[in-house]
PDB file of N, CA and C in Angstrom:
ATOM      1  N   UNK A   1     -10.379  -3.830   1.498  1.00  0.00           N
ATOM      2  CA  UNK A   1      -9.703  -3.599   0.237  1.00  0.00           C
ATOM      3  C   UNK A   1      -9.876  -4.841  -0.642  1.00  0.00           C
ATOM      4  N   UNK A   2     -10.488  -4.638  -1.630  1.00  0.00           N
ATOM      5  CA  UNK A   2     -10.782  -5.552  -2.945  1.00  0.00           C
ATOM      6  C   UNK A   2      -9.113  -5.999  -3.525  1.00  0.00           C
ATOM      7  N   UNK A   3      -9.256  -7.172  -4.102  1.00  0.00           N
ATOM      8  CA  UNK A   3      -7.996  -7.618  -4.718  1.00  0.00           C
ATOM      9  C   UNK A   3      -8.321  -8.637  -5.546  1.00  0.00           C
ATOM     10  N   UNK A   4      -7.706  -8.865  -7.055  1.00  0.00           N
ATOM     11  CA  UNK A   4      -8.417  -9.877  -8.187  1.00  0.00           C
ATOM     12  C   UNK A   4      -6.802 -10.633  -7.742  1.00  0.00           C
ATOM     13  N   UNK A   5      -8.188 -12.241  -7.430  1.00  0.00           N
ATOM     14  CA  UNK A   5      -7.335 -13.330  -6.845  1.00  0.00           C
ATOM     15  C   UNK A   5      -7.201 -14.226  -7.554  1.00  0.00           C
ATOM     16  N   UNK A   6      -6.253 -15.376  -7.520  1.00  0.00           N
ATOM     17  CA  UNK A   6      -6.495 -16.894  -7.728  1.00  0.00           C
ATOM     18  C   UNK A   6      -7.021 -17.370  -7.207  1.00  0.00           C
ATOM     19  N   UNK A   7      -7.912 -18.503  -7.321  1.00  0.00           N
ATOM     20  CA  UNK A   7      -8.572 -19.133  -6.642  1.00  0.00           C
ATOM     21  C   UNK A   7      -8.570 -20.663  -6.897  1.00  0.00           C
ATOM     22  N   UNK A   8      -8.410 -21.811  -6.528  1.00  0.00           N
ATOM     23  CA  UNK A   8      -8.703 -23.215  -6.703  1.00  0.00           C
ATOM     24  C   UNK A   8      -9.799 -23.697  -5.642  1.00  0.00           C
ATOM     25  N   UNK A   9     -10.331 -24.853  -6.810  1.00  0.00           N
ATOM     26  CA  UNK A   9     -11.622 -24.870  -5.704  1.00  0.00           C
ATOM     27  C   UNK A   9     -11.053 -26.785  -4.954  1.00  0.00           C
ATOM     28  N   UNK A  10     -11.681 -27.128  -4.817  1.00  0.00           N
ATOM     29  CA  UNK A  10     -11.126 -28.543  -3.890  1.00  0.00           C
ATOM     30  C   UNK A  10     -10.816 -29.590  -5.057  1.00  0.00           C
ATOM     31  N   UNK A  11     -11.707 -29.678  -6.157  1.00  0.00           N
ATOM     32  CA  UNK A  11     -11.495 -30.469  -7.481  1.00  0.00           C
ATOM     33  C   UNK A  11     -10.578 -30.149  -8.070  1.00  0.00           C
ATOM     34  N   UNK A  12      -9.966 -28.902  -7.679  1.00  0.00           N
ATOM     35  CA  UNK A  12      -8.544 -28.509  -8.813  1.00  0.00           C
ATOM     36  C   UNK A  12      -8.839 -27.239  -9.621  1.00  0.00           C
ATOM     37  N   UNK A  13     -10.063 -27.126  -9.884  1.00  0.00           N
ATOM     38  CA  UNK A  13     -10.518 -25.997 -10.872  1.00  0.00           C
ATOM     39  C   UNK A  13     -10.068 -24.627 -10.513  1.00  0.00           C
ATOM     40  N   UNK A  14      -9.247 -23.973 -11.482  1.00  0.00           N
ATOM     41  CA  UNK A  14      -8.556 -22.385 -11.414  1.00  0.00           C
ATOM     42  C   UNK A  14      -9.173 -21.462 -11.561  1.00  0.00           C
ATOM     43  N   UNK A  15     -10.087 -20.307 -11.362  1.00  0.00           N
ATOM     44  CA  UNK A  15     -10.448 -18.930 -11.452  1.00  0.00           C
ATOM     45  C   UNK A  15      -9.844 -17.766 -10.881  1.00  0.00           C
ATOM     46  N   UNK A  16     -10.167 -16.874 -10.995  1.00  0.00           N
ATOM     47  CA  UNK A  16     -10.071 -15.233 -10.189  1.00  0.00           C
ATOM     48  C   UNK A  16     -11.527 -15.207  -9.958  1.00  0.00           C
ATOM     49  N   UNK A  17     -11.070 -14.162  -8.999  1.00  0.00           N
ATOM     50  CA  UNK A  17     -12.461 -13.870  -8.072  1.00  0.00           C
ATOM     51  C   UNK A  17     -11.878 -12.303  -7.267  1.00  0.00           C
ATOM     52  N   UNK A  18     -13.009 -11.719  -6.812  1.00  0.00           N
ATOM     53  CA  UNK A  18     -12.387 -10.002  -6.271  1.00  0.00           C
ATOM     54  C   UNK A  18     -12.878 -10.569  -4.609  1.00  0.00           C
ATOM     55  N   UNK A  19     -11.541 -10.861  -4.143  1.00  0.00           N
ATOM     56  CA  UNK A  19     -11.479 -11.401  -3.098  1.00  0.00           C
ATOM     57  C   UNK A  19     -11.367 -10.503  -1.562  1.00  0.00           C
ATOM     58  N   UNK A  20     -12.352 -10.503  -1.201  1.00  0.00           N
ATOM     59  CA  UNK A  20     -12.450  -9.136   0.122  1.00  0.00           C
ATOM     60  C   UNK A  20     -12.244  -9.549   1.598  1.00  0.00           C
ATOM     61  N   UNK A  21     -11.266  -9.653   2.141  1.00  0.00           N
ATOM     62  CA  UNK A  21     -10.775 -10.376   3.236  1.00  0.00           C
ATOM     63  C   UNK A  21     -12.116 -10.041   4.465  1.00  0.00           C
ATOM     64  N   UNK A  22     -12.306 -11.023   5.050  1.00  0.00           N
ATOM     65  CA  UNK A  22     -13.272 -10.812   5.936  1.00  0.00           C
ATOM     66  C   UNK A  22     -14.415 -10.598   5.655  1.00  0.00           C
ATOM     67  N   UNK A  23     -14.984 -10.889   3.985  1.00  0.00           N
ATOM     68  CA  UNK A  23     -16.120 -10.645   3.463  1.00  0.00           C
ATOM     69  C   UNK A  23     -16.281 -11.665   2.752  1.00  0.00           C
ATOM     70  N   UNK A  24     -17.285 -12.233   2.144  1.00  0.00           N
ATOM     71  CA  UNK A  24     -17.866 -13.112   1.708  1.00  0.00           C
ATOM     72  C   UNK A  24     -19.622 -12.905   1.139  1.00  0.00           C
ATOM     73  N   UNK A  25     -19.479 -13.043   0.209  1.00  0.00           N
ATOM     74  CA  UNK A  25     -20.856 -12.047   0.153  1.00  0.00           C
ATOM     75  C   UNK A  25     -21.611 -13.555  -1.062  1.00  0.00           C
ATOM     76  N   UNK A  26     -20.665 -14.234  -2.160  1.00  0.00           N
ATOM     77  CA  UNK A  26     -21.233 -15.622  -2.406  1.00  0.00           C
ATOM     78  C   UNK A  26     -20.842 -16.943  -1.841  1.00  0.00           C
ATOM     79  N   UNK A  27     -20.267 -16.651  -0.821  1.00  0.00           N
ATOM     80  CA  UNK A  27     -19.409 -17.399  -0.162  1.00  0.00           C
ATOM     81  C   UNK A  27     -19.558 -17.535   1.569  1.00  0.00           C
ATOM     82  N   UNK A  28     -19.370 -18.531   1.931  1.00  0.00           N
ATOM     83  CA  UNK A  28     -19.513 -19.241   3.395  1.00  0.00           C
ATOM     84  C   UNK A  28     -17.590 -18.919   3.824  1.00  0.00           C
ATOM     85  N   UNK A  29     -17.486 -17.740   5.033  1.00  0.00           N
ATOM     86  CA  UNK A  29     -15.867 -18.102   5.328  1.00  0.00           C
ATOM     87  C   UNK A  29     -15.737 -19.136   5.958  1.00  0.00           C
ATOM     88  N   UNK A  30     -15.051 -19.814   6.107  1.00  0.00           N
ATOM     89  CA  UNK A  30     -14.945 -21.377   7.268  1.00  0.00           C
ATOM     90  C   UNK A  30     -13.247 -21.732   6.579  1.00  0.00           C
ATOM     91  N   UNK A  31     -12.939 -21.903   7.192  1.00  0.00           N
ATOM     92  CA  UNK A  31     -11.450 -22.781   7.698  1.00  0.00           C
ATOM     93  C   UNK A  31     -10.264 -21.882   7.400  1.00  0.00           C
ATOM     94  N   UNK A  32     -10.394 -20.589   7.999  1.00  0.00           N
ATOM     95  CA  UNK A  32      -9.463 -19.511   7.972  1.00  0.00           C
ATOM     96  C   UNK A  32      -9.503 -18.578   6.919  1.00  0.00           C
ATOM     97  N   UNK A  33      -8.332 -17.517   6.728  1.00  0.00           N
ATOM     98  CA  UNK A  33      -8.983 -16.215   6.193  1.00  0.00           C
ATOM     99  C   UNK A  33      -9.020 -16.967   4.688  1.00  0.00           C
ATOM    100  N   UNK A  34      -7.990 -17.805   3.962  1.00  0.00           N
ATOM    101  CA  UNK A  34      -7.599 -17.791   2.832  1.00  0.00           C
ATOM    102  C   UNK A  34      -8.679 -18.977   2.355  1.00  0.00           C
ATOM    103  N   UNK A  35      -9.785 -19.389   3.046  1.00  0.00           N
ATOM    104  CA  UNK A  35     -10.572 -20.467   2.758  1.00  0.00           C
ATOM    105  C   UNK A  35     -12.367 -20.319   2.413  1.00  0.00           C
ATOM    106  N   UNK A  36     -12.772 -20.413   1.557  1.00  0.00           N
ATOM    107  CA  UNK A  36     -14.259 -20.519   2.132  1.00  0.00           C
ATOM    108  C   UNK A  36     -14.996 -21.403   1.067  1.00  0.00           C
ATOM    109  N   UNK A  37     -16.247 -21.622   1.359  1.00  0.00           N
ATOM    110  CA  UNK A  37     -17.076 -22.630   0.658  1.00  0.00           C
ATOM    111  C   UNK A  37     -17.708 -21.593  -0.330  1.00  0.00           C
ATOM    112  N   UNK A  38     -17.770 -22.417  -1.551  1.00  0.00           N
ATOM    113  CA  UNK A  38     -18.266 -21.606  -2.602  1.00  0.00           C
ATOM    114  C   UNK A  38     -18.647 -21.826  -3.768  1.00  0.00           C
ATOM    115  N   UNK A  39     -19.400 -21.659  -4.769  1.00  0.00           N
ATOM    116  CA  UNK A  39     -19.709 -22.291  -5.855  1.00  0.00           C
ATOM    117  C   UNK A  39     -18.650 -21.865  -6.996  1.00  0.00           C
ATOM    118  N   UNK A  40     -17.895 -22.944  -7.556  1.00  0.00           N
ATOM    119  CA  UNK A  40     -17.225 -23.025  -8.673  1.00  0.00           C
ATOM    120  C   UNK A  40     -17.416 -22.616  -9.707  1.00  0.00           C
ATOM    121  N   UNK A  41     -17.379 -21.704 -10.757  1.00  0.00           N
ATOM    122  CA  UNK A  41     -17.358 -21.268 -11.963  1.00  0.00           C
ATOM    123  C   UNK A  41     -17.209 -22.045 -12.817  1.00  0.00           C
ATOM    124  N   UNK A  42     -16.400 -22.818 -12.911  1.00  0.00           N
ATOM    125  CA  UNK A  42     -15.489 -23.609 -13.869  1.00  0.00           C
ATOM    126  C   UNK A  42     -16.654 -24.781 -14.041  1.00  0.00           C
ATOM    127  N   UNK A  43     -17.058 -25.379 -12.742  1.00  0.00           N
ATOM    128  CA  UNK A  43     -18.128 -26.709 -12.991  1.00  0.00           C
ATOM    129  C   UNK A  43     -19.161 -26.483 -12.444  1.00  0.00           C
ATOM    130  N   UNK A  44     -19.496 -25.324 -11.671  1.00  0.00           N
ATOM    131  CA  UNK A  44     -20.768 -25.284 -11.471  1.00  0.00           C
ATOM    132  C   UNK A  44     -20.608 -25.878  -9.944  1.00  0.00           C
ATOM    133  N   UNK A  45     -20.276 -26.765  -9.260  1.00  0.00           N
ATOM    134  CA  UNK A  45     -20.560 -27.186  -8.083  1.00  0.00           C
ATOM    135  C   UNK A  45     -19.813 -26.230  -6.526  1.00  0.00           C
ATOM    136  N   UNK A  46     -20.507 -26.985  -5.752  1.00  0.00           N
ATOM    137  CA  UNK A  46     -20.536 -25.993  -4.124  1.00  0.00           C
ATOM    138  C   UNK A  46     -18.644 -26.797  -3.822  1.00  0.00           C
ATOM    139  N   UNK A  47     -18.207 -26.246  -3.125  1.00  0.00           N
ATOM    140  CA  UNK A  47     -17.173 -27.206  -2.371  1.00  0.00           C
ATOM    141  C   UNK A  47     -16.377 -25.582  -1.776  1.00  0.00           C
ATOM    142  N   UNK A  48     -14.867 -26.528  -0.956  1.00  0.00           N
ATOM    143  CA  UNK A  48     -14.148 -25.283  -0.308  1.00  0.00           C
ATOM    144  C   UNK A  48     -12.884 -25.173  -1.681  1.00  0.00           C
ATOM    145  N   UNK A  49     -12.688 -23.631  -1.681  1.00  0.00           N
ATOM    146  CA  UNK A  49     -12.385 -23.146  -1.901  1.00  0.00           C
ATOM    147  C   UNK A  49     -11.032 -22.229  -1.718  1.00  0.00           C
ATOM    148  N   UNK A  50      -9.428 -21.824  -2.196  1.00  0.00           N
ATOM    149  CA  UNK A  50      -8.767 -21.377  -1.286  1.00  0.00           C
ATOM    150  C   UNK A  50      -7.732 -20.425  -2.420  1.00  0.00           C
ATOM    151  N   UNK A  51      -7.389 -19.630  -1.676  1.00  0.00           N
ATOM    152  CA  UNK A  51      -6.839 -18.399  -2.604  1.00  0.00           C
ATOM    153  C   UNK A  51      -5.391 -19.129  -2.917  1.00  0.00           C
ATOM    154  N   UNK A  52      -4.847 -18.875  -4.030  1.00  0.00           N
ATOM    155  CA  UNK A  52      -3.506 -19.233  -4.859  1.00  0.00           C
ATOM    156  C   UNK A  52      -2.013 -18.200  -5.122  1.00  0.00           C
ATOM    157  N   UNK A  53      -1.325 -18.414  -4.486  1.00  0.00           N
ATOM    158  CA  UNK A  53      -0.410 -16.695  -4.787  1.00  0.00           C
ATOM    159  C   UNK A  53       0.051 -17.490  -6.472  1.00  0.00           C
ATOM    160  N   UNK A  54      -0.241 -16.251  -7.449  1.00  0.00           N
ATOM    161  CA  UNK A  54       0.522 -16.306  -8.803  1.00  0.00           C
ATOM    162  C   UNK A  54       1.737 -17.245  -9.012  1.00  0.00           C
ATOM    163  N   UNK A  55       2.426 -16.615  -7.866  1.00  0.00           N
ATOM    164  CA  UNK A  55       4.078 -17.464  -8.286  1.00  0.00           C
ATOM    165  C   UNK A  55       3.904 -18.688  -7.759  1.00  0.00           C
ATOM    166  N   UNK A  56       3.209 -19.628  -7.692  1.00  0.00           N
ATOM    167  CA  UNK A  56       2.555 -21.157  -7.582  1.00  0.00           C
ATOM    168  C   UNK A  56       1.872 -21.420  -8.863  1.00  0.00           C
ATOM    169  N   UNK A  57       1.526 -20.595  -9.958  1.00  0.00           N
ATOM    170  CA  UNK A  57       1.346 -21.471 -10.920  1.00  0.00           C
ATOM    171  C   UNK A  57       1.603 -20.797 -12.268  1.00  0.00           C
ATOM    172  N   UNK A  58       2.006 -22.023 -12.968  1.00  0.00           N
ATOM    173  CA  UNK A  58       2.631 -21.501 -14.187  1.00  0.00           C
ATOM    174  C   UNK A  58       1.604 -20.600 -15.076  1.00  0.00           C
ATOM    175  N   UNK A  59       2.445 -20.133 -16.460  1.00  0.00           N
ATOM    176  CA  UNK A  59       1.729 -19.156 -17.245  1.00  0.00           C
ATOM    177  C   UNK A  59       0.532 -19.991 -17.743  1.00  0.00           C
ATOM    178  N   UNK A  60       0.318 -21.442 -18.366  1.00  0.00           N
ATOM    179  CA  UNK A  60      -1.068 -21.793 -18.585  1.00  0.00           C
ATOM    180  C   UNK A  60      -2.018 -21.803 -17.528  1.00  0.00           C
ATOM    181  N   UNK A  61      -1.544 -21.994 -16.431  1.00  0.00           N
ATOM    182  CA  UNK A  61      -2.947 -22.173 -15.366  1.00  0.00           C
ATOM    183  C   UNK A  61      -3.023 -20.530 -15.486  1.00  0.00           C
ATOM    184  N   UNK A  62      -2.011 -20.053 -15.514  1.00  0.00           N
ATOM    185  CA  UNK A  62      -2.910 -17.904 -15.061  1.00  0.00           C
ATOM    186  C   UNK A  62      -3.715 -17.908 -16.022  1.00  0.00           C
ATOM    187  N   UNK A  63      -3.461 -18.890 -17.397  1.00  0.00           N
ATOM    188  CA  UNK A  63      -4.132 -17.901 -18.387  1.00  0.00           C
ATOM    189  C   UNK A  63      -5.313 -18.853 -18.258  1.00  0.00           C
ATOM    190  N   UNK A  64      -5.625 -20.243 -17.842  1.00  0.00           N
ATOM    191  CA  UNK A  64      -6.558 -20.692 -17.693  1.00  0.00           C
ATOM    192  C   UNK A  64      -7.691 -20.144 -16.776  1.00  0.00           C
ATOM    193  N   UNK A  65      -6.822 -20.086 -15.543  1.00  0.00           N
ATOM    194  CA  UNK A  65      -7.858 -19.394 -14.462  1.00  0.00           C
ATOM    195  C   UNK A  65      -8.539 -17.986 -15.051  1.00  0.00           C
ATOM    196  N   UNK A  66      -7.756 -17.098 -15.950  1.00  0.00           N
ATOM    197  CA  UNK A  66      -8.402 -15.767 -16.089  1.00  0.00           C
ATOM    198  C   UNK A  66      -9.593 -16.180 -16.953  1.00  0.00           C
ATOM    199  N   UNK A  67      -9.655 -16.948 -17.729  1.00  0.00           N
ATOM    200  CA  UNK A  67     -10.615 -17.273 -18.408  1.00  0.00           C
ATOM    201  C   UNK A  67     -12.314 -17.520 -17.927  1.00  0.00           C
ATOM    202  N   UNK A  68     -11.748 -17.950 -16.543  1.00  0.00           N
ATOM    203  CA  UNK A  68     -13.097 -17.814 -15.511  1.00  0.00           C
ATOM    204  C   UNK A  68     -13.440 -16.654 -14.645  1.00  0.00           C
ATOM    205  N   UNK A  69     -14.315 -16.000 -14.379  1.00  0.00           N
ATOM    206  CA  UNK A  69     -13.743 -14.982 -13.587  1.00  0.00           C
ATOM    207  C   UNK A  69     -15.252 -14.991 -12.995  1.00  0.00           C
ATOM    208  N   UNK A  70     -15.121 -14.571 -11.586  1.00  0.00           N
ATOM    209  CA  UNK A  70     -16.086 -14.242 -10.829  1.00  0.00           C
ATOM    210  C   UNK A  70     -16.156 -12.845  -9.945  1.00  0.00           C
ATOM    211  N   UNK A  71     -17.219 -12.274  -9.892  1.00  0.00           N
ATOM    212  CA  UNK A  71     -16.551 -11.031  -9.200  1.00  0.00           C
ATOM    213  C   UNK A  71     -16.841 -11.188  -7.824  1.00  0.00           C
ATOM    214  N   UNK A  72     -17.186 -10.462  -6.781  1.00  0.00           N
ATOM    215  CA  UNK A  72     -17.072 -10.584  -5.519  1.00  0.00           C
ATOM    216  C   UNK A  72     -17.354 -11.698  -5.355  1.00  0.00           C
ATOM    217  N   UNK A  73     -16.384 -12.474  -3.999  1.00  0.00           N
ATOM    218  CA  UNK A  73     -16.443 -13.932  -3.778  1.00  0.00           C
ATOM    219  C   UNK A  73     -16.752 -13.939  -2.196  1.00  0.00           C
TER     220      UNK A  73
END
């Protein structure tokens, strides 16, 4: 089951991404379900990666992160 996520990458950088548990299709899984290595939207670079629940960040980061968006991650 597909789900449009938060995402922060290790630098801090906020996106969504359609996050498919146990799948990884631009993405390396490694360091549990909510983790994987992946290329950043926001700057362009590789690093790990980790899903964000909403109610952890305020209304500018949602509206920042939506601004990036990646689809399957």
């Amino acid at each position: 089951m597909a789900s449009e996520t938060f995402v922060r990458c290790a630098a801090g950088h906020l996106y969504t991404a359609t996050w498919i548990p146990f799948v990884g299709i631009r993405s390396l899984k490694v360091g549990g379900i909510g983790r994987r290595y992946a290329k950043c939207p926001v700057a362009g670079h590789w690093g790990m990666v980790a899903k964000v629940a909403a109610g952890e960040l305020g209304k500018a980061e949602i509206a920042e992160a939506r601004l990036h968006r990646v689809g399957i991650q």
